[in-house]
Protein backbone atom coordinates (compact mmCIF):
# COMPACT_ATOMS: atom_id res chain seq x y z
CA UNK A 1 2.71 -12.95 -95.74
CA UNK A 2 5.26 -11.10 -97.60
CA UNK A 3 8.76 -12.91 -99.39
CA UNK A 4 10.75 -13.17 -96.31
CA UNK A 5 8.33 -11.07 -93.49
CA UNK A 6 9.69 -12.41 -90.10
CA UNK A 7 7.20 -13.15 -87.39
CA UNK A 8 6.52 -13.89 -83.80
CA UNK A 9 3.52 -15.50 -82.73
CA UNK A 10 3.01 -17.21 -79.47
CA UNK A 11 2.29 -21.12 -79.32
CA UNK A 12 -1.37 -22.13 -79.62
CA UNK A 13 -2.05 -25.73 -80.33
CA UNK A 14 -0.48 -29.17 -81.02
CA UNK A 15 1.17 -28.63 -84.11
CA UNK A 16 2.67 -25.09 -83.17
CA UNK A 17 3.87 -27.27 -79.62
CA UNK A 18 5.63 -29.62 -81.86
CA UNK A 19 7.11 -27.08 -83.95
CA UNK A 20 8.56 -25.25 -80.51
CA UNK A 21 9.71 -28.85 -79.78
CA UNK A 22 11.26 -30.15 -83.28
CA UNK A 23 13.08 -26.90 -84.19
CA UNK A 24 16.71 -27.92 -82.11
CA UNK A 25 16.35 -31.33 -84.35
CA UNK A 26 16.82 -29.13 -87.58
CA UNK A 27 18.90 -27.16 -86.34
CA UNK A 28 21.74 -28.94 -84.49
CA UNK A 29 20.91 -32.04 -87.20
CA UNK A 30 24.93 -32.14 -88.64
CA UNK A 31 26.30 -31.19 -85.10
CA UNK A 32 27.94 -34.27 -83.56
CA UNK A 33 27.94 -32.72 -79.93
CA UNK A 34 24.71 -31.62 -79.65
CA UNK A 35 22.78 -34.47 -78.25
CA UNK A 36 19.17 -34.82 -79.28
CA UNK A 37 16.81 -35.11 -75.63
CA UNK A 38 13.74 -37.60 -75.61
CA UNK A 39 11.16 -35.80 -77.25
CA UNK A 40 8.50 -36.95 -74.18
CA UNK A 41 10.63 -35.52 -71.91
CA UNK A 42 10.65 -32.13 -73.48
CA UNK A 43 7.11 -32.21 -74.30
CA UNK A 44 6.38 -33.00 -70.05
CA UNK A 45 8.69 -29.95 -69.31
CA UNK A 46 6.24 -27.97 -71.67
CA UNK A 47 2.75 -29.05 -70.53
CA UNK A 48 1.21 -27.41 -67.55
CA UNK A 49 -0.83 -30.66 -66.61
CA UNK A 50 2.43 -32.76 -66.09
CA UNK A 51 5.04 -30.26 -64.73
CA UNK A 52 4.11 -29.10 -61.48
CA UNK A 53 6.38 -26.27 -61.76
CA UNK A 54 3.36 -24.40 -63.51
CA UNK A 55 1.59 -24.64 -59.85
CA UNK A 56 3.30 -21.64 -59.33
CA UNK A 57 4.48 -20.09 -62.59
CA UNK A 58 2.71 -19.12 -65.47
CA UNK A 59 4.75 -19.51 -69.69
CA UNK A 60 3.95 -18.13 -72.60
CA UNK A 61 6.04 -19.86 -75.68
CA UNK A 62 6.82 -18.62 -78.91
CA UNK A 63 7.39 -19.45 -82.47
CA UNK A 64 9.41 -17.06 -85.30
CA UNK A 65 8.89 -17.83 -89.04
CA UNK A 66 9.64 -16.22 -92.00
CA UNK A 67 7.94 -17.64 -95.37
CA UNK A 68 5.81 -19.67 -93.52
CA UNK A 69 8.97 -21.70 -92.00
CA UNK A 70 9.79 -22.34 -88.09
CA UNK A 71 13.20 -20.34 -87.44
CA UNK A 72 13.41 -19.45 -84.03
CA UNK A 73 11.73 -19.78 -80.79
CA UNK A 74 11.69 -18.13 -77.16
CA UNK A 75 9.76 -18.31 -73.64
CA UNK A 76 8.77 -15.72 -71.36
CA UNK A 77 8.00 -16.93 -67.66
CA UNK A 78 7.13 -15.89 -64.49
CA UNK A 79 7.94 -18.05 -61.31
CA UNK A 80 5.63 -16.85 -58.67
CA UNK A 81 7.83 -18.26 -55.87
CA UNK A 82 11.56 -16.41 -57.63
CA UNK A 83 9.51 -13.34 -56.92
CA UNK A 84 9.45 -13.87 -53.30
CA UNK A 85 12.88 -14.21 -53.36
CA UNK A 86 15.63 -12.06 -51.81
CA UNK A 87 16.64 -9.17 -54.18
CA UNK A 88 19.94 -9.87 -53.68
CA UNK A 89 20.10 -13.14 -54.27
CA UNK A 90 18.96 -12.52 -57.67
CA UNK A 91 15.33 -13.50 -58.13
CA UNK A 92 12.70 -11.01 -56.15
CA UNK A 93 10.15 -8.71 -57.22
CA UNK A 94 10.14 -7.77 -60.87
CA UNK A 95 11.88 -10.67 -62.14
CA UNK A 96 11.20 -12.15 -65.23
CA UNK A 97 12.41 -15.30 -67.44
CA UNK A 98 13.06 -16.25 -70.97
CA UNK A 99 14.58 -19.51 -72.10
CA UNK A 100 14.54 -22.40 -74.46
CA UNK A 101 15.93 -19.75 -76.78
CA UNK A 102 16.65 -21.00 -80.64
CA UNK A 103 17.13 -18.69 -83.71
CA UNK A 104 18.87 -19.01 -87.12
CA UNK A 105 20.19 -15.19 -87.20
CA UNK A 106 20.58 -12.55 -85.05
CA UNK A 107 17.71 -10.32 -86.26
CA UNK A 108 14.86 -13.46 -85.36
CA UNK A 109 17.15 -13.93 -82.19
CA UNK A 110 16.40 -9.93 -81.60
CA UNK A 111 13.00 -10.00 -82.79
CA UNK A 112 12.47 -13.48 -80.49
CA UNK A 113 13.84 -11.45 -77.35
CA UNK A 114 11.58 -8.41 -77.90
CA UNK A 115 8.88 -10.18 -77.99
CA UNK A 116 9.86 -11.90 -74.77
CA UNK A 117 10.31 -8.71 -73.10
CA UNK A 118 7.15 -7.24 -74.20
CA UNK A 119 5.08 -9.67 -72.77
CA UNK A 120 7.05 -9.91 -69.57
CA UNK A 121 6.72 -5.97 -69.41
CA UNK A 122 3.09 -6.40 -69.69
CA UNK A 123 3.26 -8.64 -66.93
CA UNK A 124 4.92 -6.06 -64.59
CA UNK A 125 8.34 -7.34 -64.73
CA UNK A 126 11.14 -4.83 -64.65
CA UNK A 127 13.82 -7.03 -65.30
CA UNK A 128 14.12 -10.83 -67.07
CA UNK A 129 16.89 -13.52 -66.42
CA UNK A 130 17.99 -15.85 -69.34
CA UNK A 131 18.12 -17.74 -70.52
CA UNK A 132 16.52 -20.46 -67.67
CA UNK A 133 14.60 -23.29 -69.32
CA UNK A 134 12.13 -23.30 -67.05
CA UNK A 135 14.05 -23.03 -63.56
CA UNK A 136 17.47 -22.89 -62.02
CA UNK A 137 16.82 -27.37 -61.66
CA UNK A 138 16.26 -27.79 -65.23
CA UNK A 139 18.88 -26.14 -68.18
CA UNK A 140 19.96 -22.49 -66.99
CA UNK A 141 22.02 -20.89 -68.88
CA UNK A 142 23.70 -20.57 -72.07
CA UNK A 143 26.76 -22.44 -73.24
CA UNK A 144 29.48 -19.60 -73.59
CA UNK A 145 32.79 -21.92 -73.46
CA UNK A 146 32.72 -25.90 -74.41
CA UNK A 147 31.00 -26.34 -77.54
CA UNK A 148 33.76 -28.72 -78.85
CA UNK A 149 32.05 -31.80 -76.71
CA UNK A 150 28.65 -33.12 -75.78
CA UNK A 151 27.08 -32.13 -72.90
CA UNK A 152 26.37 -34.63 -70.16
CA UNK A 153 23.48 -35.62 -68.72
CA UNK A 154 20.65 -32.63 -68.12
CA UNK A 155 22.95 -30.27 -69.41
CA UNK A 156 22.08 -27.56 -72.28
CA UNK A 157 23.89 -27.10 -76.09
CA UNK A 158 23.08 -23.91 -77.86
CA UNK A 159 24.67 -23.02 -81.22
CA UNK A 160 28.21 -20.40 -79.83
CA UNK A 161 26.86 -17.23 -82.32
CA UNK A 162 23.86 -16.79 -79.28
CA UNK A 163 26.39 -15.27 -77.29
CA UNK A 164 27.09 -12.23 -79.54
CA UNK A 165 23.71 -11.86 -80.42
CA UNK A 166 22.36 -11.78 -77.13
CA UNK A 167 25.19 -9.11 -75.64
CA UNK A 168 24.40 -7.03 -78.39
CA UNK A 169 20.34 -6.94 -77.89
CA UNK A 170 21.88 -5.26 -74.17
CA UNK A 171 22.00 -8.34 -72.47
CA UNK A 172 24.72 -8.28 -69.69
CA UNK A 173 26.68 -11.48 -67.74
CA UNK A 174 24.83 -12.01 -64.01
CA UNK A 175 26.59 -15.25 -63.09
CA UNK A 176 28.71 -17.72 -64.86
CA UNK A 177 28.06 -21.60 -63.92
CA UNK A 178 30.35 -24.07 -64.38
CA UNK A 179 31.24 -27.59 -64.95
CA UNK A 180 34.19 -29.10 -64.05
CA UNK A 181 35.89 -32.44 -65.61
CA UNK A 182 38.05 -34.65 -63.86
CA UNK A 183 39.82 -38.09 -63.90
CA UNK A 184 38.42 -40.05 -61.73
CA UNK A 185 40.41 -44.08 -62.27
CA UNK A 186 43.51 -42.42 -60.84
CA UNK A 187 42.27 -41.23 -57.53
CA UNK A 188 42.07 -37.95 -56.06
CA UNK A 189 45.43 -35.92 -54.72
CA UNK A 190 46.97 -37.34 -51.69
CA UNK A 191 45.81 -33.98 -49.57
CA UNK A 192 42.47 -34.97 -50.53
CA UNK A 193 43.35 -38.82 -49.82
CA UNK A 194 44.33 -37.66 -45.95
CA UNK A 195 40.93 -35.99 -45.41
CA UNK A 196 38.87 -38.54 -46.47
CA UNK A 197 41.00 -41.17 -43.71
CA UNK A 198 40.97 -38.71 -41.08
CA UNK A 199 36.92 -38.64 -41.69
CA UNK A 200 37.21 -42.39 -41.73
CA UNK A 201 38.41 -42.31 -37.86
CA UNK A 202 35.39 -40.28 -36.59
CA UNK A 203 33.21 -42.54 -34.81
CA UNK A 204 30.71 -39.32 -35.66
CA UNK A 205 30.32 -39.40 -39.20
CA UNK A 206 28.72 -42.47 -41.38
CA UNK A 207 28.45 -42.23 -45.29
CA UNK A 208 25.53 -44.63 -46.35
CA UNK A 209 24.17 -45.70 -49.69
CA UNK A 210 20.51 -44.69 -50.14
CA UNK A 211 17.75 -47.20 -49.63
CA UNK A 212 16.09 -47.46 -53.41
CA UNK A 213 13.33 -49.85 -51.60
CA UNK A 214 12.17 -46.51 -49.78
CA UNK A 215 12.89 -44.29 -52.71
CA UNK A 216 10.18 -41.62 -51.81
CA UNK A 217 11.54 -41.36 -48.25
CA UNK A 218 15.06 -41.05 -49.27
CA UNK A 219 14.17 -38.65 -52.47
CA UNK A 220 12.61 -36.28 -49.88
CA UNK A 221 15.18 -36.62 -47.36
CA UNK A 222 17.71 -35.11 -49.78
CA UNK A 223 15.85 -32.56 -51.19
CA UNK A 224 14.77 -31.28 -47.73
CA UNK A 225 18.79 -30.92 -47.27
CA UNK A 226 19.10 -29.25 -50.73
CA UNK A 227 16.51 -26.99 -49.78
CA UNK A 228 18.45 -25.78 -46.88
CA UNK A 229 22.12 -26.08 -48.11
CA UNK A 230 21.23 -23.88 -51.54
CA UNK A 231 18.82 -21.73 -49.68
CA UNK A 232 21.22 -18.54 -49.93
CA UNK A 233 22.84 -18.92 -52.99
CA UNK A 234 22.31 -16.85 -55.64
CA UNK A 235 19.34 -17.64 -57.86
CA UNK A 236 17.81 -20.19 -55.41
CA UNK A 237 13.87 -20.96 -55.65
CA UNK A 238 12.75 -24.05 -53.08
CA UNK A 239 11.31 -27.44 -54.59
CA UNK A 240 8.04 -28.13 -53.95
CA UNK A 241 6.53 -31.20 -52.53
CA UNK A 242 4.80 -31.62 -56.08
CA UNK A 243 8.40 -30.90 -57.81
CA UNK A 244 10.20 -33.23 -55.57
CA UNK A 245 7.95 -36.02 -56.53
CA UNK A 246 8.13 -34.93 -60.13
CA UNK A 247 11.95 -34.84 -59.61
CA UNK A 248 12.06 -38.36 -57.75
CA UNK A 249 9.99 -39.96 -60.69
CA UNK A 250 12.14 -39.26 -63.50
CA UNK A 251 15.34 -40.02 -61.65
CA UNK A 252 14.45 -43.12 -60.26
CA UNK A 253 14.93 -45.11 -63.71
CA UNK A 254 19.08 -43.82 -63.17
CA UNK A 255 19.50 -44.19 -59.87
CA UNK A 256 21.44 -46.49 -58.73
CA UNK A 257 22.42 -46.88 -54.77
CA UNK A 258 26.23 -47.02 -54.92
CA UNK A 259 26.14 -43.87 -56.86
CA UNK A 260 23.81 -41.81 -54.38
CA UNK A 261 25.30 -41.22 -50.74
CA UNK A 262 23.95 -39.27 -47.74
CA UNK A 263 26.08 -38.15 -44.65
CA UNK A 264 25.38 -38.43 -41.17
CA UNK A 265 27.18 -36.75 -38.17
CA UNK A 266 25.76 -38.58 -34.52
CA UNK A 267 22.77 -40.07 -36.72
CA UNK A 268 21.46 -37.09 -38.32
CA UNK A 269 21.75 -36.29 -42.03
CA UNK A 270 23.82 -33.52 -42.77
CA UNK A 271 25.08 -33.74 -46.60
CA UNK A 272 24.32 -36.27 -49.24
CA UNK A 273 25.79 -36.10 -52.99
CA UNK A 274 23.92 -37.36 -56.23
CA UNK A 275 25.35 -39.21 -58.96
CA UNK A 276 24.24 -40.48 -62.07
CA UNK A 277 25.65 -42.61 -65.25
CA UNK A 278 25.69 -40.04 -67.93
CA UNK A 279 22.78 -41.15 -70.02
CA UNK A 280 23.61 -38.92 -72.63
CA UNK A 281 26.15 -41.88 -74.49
CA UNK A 282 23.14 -43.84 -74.94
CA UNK A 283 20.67 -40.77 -75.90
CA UNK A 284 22.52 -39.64 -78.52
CA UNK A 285 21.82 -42.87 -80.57
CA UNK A 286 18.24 -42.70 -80.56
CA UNK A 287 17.62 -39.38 -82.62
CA UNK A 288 14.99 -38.68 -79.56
CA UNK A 289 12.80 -40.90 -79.44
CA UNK A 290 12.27 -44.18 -77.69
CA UNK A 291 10.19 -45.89 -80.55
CA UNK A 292 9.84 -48.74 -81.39
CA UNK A 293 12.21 -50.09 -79.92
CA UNK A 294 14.64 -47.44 -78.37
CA UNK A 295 12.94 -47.77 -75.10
CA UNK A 296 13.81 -51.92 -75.00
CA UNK A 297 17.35 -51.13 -75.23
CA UNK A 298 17.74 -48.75 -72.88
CA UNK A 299 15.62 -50.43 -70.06
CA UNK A 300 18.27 -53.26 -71.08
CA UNK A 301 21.23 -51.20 -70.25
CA UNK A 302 19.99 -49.51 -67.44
CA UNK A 303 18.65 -52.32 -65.56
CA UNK A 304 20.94 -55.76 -66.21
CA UNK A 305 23.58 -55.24 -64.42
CA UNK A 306 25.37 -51.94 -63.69
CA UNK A 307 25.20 -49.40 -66.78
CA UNK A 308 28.60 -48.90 -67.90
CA UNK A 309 29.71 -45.58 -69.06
CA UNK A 310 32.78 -43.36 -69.45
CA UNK A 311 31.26 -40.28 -67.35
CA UNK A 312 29.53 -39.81 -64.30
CA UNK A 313 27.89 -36.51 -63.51
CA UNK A 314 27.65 -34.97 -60.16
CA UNK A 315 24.00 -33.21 -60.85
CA UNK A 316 23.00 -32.23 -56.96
CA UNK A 317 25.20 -32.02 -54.03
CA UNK A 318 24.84 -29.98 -50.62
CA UNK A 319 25.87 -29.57 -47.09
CA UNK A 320 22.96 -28.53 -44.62
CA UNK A 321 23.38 -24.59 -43.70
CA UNK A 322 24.56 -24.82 -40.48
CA UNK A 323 27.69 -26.32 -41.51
CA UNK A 324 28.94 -24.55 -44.11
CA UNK A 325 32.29 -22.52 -44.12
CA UNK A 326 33.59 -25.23 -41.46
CA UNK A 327 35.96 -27.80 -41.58
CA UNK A 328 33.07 -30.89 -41.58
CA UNK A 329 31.44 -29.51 -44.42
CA UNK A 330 34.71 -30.06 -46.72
CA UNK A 331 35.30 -33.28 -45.08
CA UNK A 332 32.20 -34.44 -45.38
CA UNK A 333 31.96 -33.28 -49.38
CA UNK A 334 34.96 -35.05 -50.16
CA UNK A 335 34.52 -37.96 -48.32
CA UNK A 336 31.50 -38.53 -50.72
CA UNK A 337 33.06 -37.63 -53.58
CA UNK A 338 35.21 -40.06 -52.76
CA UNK A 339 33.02 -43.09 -51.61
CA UNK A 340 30.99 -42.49 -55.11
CA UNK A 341 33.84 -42.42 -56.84
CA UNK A 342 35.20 -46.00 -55.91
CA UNK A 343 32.09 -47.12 -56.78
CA UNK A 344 31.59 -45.70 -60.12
CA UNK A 345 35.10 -46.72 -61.34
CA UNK A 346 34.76 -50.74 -60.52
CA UNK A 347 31.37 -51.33 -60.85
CA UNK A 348 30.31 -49.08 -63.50
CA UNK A 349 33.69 -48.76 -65.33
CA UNK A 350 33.31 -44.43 -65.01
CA UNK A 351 37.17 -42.97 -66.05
CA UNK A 352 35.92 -39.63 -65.81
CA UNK A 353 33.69 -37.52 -63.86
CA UNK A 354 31.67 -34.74 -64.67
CA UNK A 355 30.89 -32.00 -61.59
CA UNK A 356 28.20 -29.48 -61.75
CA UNK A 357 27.14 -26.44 -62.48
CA UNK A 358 28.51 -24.63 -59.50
CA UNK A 359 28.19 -20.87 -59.33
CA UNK A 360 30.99 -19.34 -60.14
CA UNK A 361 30.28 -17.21 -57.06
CA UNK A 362 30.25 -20.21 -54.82
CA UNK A 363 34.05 -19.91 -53.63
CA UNK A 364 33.75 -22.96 -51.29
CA UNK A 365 32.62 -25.29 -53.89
CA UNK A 366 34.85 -24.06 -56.59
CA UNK A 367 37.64 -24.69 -53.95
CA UNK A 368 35.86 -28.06 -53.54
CA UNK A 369 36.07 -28.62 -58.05
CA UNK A 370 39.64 -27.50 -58.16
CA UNK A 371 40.70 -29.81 -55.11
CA UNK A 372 39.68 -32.99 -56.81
CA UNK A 373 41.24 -32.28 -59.90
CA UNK A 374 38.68 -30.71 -61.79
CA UNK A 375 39.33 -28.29 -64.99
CA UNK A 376 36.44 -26.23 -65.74
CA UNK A 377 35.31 -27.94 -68.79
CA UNK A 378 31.96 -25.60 -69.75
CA UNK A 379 30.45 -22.44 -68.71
CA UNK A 380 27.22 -21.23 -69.14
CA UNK A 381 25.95 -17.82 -68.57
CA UNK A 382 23.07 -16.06 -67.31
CA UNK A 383 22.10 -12.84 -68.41
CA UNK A 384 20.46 -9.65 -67.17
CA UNK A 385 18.00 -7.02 -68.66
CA UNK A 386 16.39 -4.11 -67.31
CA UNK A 387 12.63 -3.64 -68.37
């Protein structure tokens, strides 16, 4: 190889998989917001025989170097079940992916996103969607405004030059998602305040705690509801049985029953929200790993006692279909917002609250954000290519 040859090579082996994998921990090393994830977890994400996600999508990852050195890295994916998915909603036929996208400059971030679209061409895509690390549930989309605080919980950091690079390789905005930060030891506004009592009066509607004794049964209860209440939004692909159980696994260690809540109307379950203590305060002490003895202290802090943090993020929330756009379905959204929120405050010690991503396209939930006191705290963009 010649003095300072770039090149792009897929991922083949151990050591290139831990290359793909340890390049963000060089790179974001002297970043203070940038919060380094559990190296296990990433490596699950990646391997076909623990995510079931690759039941129905296929990845090819790769690596950039230039004198023999790791500098970048890119996927290309196809998900099988996006291309089943209306065109105008996004996904459909032709649609490819790229994601977990890391370079140094912009000429490896150009040469990492040709490469991408080659091999999705050669697939048979005629368009890709990035970045999306893998799916829409996991880290879409790249930080574009917020880069002056950590992300929370299952939310991505990417380095704020991306954004320049990427519009000039002919990239072009397809939605915006956002998060939204709000005080949450204060209470909500008083409007807010009056629909949650009025809800309180209906001898219809009962807000419960979920049952962590029948975890399975309640983890497939609500994503049967998220299923339905995201099924026409833009860039919506359904969980699988496999995924939900996948899902349910890894959340059960930070779940916690006050902080989960599912509505009924007459008996049947219509909405639930899902919170969680934002694990990232602890994360970001252990450099990514949980050994030796990372893993001791945070069993310790999750399990005696109520975790206390400073944030709470809202990660999943939904109201079935056939009650959107009505009355009930913003009653019933901020009476759980609500309910959690009492909750996280004196048991948990939460002062802030951390809500999303919500498409920027979804009026009724941004109306829902903005009601509560949110500011939109970070945005994160996908992008659009024709092939």
């Amino acid at each position: 190889m010649q003095a300072g040859e770039l090149r792009v090579t897929p991922v083949a082996g151990k050591k290139a998989l831990a290359e793909f994998v340890d390049l963000p921990f060089r790179l974001y090393a002297n970043d203070p917001n940038w919060v380094p994830p559990l190296k296990d977890e990433v490596y699950g994400l990646l391997t076909p025989s623990k995510n079931p996600w690759f039941e129905h999508a296929e990845a090819q990852l790769f690596l950039a170097r230039r004198d023999g050195q790791v500098v970048g890295r890119i996927s290309a994916h196809i998900d099988h079940l996006a291309l089943k998915q209306p065109v105008e909603q996004g996904m459909g036929p032709g649609t490819g992916f790229w994601g977990f996208y890391e370079a140094e400059s912009a000429d490896i971030g150009n040469a990492l996103l040709a490469e991408a679209e080659k091999w999705l061409r050669a697939k048979g895509m005629t368009k890709m969607l990035g970045p999306v690390s893998f799916a829409m549930w996991d880290e879409p989309g790249l930080l574009i405004e917020g880069h002056d605080h950590p992300p929370t919980v299952m939310m991505g950091f990417n380095s704020a030059a991306y954004q320049a690079w990427i519009e000039a390789a002919g990239h072009r905005k397809v939605e915006d998602l956002y998060t939204y930060a709000l005080p949450i030891d204060q209470g909500f506004p008083e409007l807010t305040n009056r629909i949650v009592a009025m809800g309180e009066k209906s001898g219809k509607i009962k807000i419960r705690r979920v049952n962590k004794s029948k975890f399975d049964d309640e983890a497939a209860l609500i994503l049967s509801i998220l299923n339905d209440a995201w099924s026409d939004n833009w860039g919506f692909v359904p969980f699988t049985p496999a995924e939900v159980a996948y899902a349910g696994k890894k959340l059960k260690p930070i779940v916690f029953e006050d902080l989960i809540r599912v509505a009924e109307i007459d008996g049947e379950p219509v909405a639930f929200m899902m919170t969680v203590p934002d694990l990232n305060e602890q994360l970001a002490k252990y450099g990514g790993s949980l050994w030796p003895f990372n893993w001791a202290k945070l069993l310790w802090w999750l399990n005696v006692g109520k975790p206390q943090v400073t944030t709470m993020r809202v990660p999943l929330m939904g109201v079935v279909k056939k009650l959107q756009g009505t009355r009930t379905a913003s009653q019933l959204a901020f009476m759980l917002i609500e309910y959690i929120r009492r909750d996280a405050v004196t048991k948990f010690g939460a002062t802030r609250g951390d809500f999303g991503w919500v498409l920027s396209s979804n009026g009724p939930m941004v109306s829902v954000g903005e009601a509560v006191g949110g500011k939109v705290n970070k945005v994160y963009r996908i992008y659009e290519k024709g092939l």
